[in-house]
C-alpha atoms as a PDB file:
ATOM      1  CA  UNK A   1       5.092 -11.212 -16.971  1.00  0.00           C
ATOM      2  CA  UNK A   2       3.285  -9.532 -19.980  1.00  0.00           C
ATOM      3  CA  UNK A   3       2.462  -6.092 -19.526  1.00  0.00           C
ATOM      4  CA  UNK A   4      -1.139  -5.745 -19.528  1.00  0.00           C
ATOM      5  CA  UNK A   5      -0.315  -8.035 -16.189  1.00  0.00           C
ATOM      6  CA  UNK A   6       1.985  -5.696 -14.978  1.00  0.00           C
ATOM      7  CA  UNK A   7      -0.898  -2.815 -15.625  1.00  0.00           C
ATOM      8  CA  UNK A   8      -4.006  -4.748 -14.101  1.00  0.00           C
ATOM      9  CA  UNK A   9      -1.599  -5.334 -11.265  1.00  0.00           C
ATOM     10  CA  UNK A  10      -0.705  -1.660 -10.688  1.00  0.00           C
ATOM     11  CA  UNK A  11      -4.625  -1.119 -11.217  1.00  0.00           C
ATOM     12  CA  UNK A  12      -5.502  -3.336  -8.246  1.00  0.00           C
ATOM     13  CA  UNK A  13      -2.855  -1.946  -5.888  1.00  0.00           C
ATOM     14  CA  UNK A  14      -4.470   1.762  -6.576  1.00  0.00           C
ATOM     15  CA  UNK A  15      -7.756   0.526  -6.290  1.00  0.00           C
ATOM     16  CA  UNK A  16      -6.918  -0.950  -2.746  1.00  0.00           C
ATOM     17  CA  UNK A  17      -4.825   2.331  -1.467  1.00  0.00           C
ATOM     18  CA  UNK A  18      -7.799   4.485  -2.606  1.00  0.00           C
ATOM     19  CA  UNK A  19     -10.141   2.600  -0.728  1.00  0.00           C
ATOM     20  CA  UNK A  20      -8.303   2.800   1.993  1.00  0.00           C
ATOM     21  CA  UNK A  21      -8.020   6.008   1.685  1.00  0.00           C
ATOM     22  CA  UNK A  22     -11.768   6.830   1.595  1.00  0.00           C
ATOM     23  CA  UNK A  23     -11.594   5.930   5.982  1.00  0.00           C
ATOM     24  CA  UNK A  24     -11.566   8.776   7.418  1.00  0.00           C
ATOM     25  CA  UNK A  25      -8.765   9.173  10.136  1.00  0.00           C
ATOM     26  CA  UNK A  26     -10.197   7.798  13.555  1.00  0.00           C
ATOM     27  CA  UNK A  27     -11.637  11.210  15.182  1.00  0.00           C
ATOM     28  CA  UNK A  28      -8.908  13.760  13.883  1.00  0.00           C
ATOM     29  CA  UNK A  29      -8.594  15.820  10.705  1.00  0.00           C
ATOM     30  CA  UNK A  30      -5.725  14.281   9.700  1.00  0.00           C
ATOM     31  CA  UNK A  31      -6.183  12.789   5.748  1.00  0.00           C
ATOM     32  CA  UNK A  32      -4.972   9.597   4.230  1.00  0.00           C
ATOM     33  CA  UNK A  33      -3.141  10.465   0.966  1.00  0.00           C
ATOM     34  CA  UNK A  34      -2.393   8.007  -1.899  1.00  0.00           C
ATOM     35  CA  UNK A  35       0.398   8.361  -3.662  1.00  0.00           C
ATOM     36  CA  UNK A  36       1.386   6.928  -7.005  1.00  0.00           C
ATOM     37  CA  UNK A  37       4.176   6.097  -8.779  1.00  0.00           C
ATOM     38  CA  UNK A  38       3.826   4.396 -11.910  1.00  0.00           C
ATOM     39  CA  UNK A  39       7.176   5.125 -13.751  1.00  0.00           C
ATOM     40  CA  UNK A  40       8.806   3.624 -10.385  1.00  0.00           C
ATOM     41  CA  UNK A  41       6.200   1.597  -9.418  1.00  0.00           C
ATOM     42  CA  UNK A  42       6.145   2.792  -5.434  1.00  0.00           C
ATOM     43  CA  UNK A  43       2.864   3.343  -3.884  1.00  0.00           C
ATOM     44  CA  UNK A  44       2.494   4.579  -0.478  1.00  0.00           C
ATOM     45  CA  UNK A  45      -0.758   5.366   1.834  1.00  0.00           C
ATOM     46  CA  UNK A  46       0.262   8.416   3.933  1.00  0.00           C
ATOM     47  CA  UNK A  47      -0.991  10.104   6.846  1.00  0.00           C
ATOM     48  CA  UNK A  48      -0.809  14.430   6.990  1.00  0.00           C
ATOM     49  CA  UNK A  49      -2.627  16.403   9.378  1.00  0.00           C
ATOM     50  CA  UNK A  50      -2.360  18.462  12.638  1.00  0.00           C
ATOM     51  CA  UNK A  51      -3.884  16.125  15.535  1.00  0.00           C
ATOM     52  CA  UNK A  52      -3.857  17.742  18.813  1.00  0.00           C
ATOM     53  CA  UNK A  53      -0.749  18.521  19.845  1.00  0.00           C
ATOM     54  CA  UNK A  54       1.242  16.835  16.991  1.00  0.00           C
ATOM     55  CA  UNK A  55       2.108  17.111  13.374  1.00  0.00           C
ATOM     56  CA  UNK A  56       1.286  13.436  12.214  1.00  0.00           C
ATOM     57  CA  UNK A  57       3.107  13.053   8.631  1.00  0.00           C
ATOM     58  CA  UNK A  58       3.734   9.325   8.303  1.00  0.00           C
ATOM     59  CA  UNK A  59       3.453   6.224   5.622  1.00  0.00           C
ATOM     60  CA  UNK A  60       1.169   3.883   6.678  1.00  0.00           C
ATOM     61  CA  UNK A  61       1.727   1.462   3.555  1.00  0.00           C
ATOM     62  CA  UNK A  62       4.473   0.991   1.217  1.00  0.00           C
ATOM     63  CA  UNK A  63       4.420  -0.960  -1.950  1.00  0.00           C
ATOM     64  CA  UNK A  64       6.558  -1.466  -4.599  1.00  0.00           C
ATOM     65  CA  UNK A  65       6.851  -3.560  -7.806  1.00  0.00           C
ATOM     66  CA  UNK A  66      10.301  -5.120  -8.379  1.00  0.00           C
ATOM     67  CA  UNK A  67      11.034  -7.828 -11.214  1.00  0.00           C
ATOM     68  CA  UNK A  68       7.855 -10.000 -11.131  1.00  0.00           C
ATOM     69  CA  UNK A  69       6.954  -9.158  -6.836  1.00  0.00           C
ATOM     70  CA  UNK A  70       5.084  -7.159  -5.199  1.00  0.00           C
ATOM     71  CA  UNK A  71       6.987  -6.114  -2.088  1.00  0.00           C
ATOM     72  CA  UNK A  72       5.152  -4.508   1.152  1.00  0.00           C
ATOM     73  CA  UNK A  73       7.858  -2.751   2.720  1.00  0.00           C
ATOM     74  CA  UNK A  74       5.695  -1.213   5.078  1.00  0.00           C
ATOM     75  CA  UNK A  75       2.452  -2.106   6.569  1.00  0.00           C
ATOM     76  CA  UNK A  76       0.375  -0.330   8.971  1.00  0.00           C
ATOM     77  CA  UNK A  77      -2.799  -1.947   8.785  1.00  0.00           C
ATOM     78  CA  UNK A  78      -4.545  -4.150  11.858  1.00  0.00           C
ATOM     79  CA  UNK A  79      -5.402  -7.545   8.870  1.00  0.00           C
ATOM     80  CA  UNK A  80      -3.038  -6.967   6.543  1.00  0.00           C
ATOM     81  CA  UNK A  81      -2.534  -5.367   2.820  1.00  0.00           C
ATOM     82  CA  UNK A  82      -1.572  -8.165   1.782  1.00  0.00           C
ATOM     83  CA  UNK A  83      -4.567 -10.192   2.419  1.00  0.00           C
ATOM     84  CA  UNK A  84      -6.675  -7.263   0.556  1.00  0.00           C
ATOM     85  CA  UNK A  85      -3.703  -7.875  -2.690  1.00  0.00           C
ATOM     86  CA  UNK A  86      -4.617 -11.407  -2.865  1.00  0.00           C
ATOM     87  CA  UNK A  87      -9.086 -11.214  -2.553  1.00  0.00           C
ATOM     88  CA  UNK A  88      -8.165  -8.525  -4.936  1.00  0.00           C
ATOM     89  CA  UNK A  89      -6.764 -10.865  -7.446  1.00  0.00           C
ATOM     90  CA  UNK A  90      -3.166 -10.790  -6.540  1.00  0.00           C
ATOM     91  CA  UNK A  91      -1.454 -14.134  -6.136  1.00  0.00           C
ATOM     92  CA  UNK A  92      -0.189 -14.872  -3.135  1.00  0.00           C
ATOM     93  CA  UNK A  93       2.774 -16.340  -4.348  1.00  0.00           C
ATOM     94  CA  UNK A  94       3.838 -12.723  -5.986  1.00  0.00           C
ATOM     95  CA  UNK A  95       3.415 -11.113  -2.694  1.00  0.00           C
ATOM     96  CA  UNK A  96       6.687 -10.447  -0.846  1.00  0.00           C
ATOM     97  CA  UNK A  97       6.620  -9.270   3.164  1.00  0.00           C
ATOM     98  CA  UNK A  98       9.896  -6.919   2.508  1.00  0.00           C
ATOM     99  CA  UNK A  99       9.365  -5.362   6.228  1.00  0.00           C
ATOM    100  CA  UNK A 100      10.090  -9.272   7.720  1.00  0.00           C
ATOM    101  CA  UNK A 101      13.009 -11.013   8.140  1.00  0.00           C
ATOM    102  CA  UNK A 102      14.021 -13.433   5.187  1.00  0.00           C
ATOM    103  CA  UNK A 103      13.606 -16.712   6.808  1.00  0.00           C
ATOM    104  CA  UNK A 104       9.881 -15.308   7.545  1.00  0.00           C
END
């Protein structure tokens, strides 16, 4: 894979995270953090905030580029990242579920 590829790539899976990120947490003032990687390609979507009660520090998605893949090792989305990685441009085929079993 050539590496303006590899750089539109990483621009899509920003451009996703951050627009996730714009949501505001259901009814609490807890924020929903990007965080990028480049130099290890690892992306995550993270949840920080007090709720009541609770400290709620969490990842709610994990990405991360390996060889020529795209692997979602954690998702915490009701549809799917992966489904917003592909009508983003993303092949489907270059998509790896990393959180499911192999023969999944």
């Amino acid at each position: 894979m050539d590496t303006r590829t590899q750089e539109h790539e990483r621009d899509i899976i920003e451009k996703v995270l951050t627009d996730y990120a714009a949501v505001p947490y259901a009814n609490s003032p807890v924020q929903t953090v990007p965080v990028f990687d480049r130099q290890r390609d690892r992306y995550l979507l993270m949840n920080i905030g007090w709720e009541p009660n609770r400290y709620n520090h969490g990842c709610l998605i994990h990405i991360d580029l390996i060889g020529n893949k795209l692997w979602v090792q954690r998702d915490g989305t009701e549809e799917g990242i992966a489904m917003d990685l592909e009508a983003a441009g993303i092949p489907k085929e270059r998509i790896v579920l990393g959180f499911k079993p192999p023969e999944v």
